[in-house]
PDB file of N, CA and C in Angstrom:
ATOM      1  N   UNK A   1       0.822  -1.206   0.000  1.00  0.00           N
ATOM      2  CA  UNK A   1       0.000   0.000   0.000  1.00  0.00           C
ATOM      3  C   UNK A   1       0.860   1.262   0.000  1.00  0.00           C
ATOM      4  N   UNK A   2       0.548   2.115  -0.780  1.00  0.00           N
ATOM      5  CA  UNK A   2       1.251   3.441  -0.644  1.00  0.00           C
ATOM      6  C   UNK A   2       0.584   4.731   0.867  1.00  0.00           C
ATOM      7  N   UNK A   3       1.895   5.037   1.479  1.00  0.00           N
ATOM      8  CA  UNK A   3       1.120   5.550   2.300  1.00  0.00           C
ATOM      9  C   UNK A   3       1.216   7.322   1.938  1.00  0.00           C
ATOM     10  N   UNK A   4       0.023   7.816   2.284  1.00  0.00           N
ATOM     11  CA  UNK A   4      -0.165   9.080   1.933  1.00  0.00           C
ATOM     12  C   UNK A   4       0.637  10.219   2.089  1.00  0.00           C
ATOM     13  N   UNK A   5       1.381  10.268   3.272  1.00  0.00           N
ATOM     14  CA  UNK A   5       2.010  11.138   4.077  1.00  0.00           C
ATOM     15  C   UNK A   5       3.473  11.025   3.358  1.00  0.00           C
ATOM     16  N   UNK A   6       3.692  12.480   2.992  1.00  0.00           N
ATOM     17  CA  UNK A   6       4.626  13.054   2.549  1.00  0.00           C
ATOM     18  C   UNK A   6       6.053  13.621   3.682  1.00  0.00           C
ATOM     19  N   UNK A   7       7.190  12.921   3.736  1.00  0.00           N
ATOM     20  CA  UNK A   7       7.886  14.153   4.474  1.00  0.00           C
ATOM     21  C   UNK A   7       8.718  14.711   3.421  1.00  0.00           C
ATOM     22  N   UNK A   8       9.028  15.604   4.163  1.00  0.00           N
ATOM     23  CA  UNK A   8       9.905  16.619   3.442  1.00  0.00           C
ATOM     24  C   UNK A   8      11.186  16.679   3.585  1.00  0.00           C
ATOM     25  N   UNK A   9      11.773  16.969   2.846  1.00  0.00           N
ATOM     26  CA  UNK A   9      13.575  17.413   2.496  1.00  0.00           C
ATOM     27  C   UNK A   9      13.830  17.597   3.887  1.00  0.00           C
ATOM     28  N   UNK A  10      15.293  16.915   4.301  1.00  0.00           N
ATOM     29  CA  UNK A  10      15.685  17.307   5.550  1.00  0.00           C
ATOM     30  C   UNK A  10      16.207  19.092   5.805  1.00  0.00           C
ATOM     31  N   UNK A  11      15.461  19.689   6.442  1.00  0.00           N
ATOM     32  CA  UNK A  11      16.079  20.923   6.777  1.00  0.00           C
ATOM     33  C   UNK A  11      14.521  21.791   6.079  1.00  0.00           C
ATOM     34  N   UNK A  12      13.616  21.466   5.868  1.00  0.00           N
ATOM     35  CA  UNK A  12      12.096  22.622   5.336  1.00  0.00           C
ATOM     36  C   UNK A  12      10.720  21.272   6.083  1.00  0.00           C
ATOM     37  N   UNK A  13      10.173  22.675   6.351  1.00  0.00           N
ATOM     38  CA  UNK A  13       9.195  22.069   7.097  1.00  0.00           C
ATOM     39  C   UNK A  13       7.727  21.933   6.334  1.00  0.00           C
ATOM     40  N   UNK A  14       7.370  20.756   6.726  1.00  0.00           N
ATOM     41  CA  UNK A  14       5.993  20.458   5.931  1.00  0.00           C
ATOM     42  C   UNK A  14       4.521  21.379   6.124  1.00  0.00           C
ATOM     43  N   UNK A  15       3.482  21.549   5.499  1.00  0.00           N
ATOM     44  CA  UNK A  15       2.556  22.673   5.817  1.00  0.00           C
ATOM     45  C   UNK A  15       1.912  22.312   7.228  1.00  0.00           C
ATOM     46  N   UNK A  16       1.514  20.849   7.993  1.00  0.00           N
ATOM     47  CA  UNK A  16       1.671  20.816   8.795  1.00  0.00           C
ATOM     48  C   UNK A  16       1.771  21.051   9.713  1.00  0.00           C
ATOM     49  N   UNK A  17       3.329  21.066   9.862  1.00  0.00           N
ATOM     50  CA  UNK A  17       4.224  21.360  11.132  1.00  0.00           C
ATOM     51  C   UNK A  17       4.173  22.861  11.129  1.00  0.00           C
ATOM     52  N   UNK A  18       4.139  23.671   9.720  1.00  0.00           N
ATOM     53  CA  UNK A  18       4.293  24.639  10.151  1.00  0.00           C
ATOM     54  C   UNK A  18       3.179  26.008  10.711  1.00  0.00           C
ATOM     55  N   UNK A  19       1.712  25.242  10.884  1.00  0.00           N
ATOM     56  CA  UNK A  19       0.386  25.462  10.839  1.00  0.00           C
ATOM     57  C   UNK A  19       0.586  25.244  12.348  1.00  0.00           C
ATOM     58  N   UNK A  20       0.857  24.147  13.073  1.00  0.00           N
ATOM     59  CA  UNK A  20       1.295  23.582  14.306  1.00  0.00           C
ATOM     60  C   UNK A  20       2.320  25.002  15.137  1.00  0.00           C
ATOM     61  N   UNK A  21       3.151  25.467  14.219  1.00  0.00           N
ATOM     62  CA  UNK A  21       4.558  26.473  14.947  1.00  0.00           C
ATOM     63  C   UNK A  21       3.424  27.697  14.799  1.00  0.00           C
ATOM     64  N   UNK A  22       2.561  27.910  13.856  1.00  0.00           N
ATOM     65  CA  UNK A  22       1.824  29.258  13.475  1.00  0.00           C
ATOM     66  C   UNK A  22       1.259  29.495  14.849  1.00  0.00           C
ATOM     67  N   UNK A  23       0.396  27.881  15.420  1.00  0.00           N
ATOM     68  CA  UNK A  23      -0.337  28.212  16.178  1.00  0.00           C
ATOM     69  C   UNK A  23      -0.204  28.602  17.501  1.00  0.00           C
ATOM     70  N   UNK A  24       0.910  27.782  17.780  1.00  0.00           N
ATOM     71  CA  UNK A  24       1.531  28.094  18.915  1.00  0.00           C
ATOM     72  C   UNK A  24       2.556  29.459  18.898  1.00  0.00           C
ATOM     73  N   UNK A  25       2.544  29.824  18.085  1.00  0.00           N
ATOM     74  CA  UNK A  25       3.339  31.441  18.135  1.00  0.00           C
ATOM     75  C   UNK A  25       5.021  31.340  18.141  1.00  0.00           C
ATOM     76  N   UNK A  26       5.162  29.475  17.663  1.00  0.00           N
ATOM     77  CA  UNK A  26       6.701  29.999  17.861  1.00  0.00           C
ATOM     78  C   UNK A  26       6.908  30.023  15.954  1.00  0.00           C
ATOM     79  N   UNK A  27       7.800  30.671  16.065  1.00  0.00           N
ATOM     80  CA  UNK A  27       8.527  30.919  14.331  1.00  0.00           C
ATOM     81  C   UNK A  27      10.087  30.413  14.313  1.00  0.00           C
ATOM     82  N   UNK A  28      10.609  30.685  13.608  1.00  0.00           N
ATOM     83  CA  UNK A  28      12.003  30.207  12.838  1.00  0.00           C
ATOM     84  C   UNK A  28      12.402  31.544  12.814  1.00  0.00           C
ATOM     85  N   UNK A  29      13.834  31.877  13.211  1.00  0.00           N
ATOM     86  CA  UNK A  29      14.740  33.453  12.550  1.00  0.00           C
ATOM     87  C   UNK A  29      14.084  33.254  11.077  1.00  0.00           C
ATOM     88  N   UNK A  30      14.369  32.537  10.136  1.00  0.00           N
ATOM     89  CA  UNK A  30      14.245  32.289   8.730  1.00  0.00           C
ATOM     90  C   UNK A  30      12.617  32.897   8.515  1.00  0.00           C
ATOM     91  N   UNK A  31      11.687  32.231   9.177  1.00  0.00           N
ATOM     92  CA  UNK A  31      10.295  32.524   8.732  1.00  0.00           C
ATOM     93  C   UNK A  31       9.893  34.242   9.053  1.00  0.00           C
ATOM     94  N   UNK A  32      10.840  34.332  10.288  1.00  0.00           N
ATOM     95  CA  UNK A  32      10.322  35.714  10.620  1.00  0.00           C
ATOM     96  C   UNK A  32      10.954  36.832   9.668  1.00  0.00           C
ATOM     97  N   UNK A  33      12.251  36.698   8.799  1.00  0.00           N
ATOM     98  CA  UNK A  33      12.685  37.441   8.090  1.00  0.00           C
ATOM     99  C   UNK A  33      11.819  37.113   6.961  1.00  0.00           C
ATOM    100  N   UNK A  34      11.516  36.281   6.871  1.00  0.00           N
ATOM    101  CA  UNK A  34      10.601  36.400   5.223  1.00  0.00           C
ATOM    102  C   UNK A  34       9.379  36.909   5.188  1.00  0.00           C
ATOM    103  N   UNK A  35       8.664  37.120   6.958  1.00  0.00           N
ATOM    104  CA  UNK A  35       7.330  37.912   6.966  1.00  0.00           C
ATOM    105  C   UNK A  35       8.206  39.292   6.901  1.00  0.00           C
ATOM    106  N   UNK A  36       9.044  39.936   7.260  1.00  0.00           N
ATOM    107  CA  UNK A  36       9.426  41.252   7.034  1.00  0.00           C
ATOM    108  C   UNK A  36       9.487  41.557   5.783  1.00  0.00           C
ATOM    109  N   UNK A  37      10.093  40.503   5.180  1.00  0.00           N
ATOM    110  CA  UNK A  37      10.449  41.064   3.676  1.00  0.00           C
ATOM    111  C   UNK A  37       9.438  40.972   3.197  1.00  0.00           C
ATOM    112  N   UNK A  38       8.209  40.280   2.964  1.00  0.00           N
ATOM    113  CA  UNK A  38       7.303  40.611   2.243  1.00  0.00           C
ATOM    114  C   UNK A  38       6.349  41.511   2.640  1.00  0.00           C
ATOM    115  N   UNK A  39       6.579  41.583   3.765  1.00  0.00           N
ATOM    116  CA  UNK A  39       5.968  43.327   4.413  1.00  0.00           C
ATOM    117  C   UNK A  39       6.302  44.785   3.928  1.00  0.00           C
ATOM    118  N   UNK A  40       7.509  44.620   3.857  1.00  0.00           N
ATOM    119  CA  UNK A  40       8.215  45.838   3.177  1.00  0.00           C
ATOM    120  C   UNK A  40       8.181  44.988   1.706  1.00  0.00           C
ATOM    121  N   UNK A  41       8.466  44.786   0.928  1.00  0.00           N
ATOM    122  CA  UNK A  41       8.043  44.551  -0.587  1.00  0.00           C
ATOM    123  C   UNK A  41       6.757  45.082  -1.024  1.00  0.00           C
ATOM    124  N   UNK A  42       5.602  44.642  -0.016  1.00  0.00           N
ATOM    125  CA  UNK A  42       4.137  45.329  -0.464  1.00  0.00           C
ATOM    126  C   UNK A  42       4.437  46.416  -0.069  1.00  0.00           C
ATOM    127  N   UNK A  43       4.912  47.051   0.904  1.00  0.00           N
ATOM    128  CA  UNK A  43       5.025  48.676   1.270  1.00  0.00           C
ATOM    129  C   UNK A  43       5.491  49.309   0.231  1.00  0.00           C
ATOM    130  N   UNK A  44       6.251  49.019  -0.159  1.00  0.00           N
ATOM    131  CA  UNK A  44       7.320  49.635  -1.479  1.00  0.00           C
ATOM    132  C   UNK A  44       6.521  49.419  -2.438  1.00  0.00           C
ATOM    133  N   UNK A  45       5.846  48.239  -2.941  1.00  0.00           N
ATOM    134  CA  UNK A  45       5.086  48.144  -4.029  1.00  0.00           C
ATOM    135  C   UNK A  45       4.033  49.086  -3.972  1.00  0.00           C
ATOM    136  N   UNK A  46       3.421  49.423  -2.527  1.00  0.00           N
ATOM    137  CA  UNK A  46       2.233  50.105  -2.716  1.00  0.00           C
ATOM    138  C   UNK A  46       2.916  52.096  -2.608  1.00  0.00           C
ATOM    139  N   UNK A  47       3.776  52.259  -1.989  1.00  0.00           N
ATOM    140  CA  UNK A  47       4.517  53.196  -2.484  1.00  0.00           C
ATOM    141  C   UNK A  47       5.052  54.035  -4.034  1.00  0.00           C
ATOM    142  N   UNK A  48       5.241  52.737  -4.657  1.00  0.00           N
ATOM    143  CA  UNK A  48       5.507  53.092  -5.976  1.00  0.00           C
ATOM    144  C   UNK A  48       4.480  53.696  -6.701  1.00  0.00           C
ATOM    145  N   UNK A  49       3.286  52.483  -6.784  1.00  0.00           N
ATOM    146  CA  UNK A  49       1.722  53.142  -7.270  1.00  0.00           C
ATOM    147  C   UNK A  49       1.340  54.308  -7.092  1.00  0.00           C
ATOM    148  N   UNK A  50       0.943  54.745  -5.747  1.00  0.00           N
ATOM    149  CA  UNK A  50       0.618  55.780  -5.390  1.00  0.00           C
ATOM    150  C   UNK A  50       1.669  56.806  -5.880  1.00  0.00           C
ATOM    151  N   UNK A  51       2.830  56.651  -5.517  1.00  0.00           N
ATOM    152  CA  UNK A  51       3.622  57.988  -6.540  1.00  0.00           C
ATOM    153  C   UNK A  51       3.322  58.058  -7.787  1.00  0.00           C
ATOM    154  N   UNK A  52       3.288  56.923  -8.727  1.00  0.00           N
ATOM    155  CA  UNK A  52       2.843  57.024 -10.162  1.00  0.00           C
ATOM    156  C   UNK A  52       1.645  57.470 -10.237  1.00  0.00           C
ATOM    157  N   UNK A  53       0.470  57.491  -9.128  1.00  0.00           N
ATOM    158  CA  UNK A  53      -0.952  57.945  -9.576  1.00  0.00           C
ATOM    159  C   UNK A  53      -0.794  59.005  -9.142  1.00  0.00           C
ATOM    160  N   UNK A  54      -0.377  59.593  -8.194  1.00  0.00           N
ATOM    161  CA  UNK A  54       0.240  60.731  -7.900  1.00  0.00           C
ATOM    162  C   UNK A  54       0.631  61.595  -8.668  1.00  0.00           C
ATOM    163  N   UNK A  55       1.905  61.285  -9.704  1.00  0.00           N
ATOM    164  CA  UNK A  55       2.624  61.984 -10.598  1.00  0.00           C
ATOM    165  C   UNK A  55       1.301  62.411 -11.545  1.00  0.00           C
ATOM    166  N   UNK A  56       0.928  61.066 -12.136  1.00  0.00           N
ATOM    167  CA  UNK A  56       0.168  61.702 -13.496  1.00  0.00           C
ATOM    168  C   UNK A  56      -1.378  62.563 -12.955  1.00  0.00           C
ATOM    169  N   UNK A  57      -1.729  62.758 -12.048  1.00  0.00           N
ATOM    170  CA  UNK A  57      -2.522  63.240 -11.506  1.00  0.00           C
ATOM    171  C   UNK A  57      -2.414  64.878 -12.140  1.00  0.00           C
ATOM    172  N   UNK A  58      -1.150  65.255 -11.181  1.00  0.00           N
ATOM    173  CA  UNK A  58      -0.772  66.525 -11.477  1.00  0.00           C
ATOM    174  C   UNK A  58      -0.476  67.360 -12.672  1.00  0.00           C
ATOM    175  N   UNK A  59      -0.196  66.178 -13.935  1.00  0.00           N
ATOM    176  CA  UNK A  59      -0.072  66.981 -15.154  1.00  0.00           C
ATOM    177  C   UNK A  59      -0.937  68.056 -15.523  1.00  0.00           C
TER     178      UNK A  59
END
């Protein structure tokens, strides 16, 4: 019989486990830098827009 359950590459964590760390509030250095960075990426992304709607506004 094939069994269903997938693990993962030694060293990355399965959706799982990491639903399990979400809940309990602990994180990884690694996970917590990648919620920053995509925090600031949308900031900047939404920064950019608004200057461009901004700019052509004023013509």
């Amino acid at each position: 019989m094939n069994d269903d359950k997938q693990e993962a590459p030694e060293g990355e964590v399965t959706a799982a486990e990491n639903a399990v760390e979400g809940a309990t509030g602990k994180r990884s250095a690694a996970a917590n830098r990648n919620i920053w960075m995509g925090t600031a990426v949308g900031i900047g992304s939404a920064a950019i827009v608004a200057a461009l709607l901004y700019s052509k506004r004023r013509k």
